[in-house]
N, C-alpha and C. Protein backbone atom coordinates (compact mmCIF):
# COMPACT_ATOMS: atom_id res chain seq x y z
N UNK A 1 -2.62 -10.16 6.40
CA UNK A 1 -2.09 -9.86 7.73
C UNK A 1 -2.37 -8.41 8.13
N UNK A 2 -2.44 -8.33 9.65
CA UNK A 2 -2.92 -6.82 9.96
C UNK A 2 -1.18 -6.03 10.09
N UNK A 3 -1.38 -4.94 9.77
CA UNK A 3 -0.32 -4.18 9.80
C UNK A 3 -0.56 -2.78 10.63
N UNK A 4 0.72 -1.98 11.26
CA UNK A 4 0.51 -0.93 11.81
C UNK A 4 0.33 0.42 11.36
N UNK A 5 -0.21 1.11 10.92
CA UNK A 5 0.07 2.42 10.14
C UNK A 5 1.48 2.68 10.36
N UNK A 6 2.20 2.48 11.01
CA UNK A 6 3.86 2.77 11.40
C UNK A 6 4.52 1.60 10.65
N UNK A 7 4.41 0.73 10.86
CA UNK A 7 5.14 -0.46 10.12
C UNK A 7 4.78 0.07 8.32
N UNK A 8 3.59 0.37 7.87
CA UNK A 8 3.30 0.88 6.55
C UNK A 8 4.11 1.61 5.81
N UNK A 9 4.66 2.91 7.00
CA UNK A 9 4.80 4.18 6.90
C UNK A 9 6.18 4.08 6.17
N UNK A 10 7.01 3.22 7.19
CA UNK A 10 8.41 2.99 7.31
C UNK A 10 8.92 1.73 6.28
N UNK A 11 7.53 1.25 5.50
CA UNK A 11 7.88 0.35 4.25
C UNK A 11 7.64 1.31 3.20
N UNK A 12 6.90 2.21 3.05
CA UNK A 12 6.49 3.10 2.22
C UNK A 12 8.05 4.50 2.19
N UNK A 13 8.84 4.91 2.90
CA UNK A 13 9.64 5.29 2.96
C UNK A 13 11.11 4.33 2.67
N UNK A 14 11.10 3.58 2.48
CA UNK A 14 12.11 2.65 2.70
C UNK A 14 11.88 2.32 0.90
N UNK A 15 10.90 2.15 0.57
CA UNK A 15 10.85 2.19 -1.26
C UNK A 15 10.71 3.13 -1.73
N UNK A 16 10.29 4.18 -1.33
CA UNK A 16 10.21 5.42 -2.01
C UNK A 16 11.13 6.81 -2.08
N UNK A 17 11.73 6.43 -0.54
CA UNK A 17 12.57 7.73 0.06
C UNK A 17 11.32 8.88 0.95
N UNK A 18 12.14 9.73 1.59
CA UNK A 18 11.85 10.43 2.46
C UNK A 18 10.86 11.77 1.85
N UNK A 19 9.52 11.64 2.09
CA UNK A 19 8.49 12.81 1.25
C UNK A 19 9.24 14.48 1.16
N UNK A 20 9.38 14.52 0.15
CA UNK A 20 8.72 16.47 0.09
C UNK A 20 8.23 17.37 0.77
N UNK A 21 8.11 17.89 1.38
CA UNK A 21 6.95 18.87 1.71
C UNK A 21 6.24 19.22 0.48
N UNK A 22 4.68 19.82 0.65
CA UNK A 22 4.39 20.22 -0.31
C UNK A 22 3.74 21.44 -0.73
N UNK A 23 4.60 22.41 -1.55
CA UNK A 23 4.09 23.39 -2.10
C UNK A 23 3.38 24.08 -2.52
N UNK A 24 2.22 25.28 -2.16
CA UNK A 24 1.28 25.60 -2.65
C UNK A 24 1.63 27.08 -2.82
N UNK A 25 0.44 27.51 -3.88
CA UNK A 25 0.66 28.87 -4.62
C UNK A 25 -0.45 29.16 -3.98
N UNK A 26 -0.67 30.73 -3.67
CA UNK A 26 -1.86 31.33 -3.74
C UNK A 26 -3.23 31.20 -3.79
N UNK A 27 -3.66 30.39 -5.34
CA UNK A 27 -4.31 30.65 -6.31
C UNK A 27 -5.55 29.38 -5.28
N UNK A 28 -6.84 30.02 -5.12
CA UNK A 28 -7.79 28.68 -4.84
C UNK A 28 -8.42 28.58 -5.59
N UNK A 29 -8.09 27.12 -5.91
CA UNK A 29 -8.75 26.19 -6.80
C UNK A 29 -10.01 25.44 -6.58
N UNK A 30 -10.45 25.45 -5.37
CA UNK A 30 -11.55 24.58 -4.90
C UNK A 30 -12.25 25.38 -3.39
N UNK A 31 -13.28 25.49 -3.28
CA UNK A 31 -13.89 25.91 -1.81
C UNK A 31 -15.07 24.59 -1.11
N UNK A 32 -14.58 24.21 -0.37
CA UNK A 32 -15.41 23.34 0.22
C UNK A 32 -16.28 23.87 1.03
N UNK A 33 -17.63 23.51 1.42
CA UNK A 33 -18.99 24.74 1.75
C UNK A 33 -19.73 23.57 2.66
N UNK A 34 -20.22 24.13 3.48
CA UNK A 34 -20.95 23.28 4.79
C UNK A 34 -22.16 23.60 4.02
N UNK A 35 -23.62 22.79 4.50
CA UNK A 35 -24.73 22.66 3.75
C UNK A 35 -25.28 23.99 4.03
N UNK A 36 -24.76 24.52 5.11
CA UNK A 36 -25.54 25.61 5.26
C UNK A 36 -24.73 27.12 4.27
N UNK A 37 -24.13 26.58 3.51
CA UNK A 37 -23.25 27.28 2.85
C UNK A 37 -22.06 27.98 3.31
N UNK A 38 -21.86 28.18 4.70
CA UNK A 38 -20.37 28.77 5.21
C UNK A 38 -19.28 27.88 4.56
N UNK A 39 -18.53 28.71 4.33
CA UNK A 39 -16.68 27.95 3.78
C UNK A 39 -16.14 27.39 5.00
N UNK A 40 -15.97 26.33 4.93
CA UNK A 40 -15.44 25.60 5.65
C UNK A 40 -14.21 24.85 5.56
N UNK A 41 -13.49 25.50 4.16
CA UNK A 41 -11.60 24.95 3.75
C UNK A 41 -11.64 25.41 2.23
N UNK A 42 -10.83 25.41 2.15
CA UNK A 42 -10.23 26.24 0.68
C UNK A 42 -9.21 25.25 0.24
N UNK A 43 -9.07 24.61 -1.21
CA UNK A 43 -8.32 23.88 -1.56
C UNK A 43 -7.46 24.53 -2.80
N UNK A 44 -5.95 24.78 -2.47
CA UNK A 44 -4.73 25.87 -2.98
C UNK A 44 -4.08 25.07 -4.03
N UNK A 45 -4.18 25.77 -5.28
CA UNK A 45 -2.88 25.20 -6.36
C UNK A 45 -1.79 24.59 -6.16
N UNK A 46 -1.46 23.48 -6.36
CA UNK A 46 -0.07 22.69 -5.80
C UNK A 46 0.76 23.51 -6.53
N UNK A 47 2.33 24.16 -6.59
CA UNK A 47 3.16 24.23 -6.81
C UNK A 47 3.76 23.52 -8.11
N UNK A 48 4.17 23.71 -8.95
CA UNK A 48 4.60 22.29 -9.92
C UNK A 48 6.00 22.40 -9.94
């Protein structure tokens, strides 16, 4: 059956509870780079 991303959302909260926000440190762990090599996003240490 097709479902709504909203109908999903609100079954996915309803078993799990209400998300976290989520925490990041400083520290980059990852740089994502366009072909032409410019940085184009930086991916940050989650928090533990």
């Amino acid at each position: 059956p097709v479902t709504s991303i909203e109908d999903l959302y609100k079954r996915a909260v309803a078993l799990t509870g209400e998300p976290k926000p989520i925490e990041f440190l400083d520290k980059v762990v990852g740089i994502v780079r366009y072909r032409d090599g410019s940085v184009i996003d930086v991916v940050r240490q989650v928090k533990a």
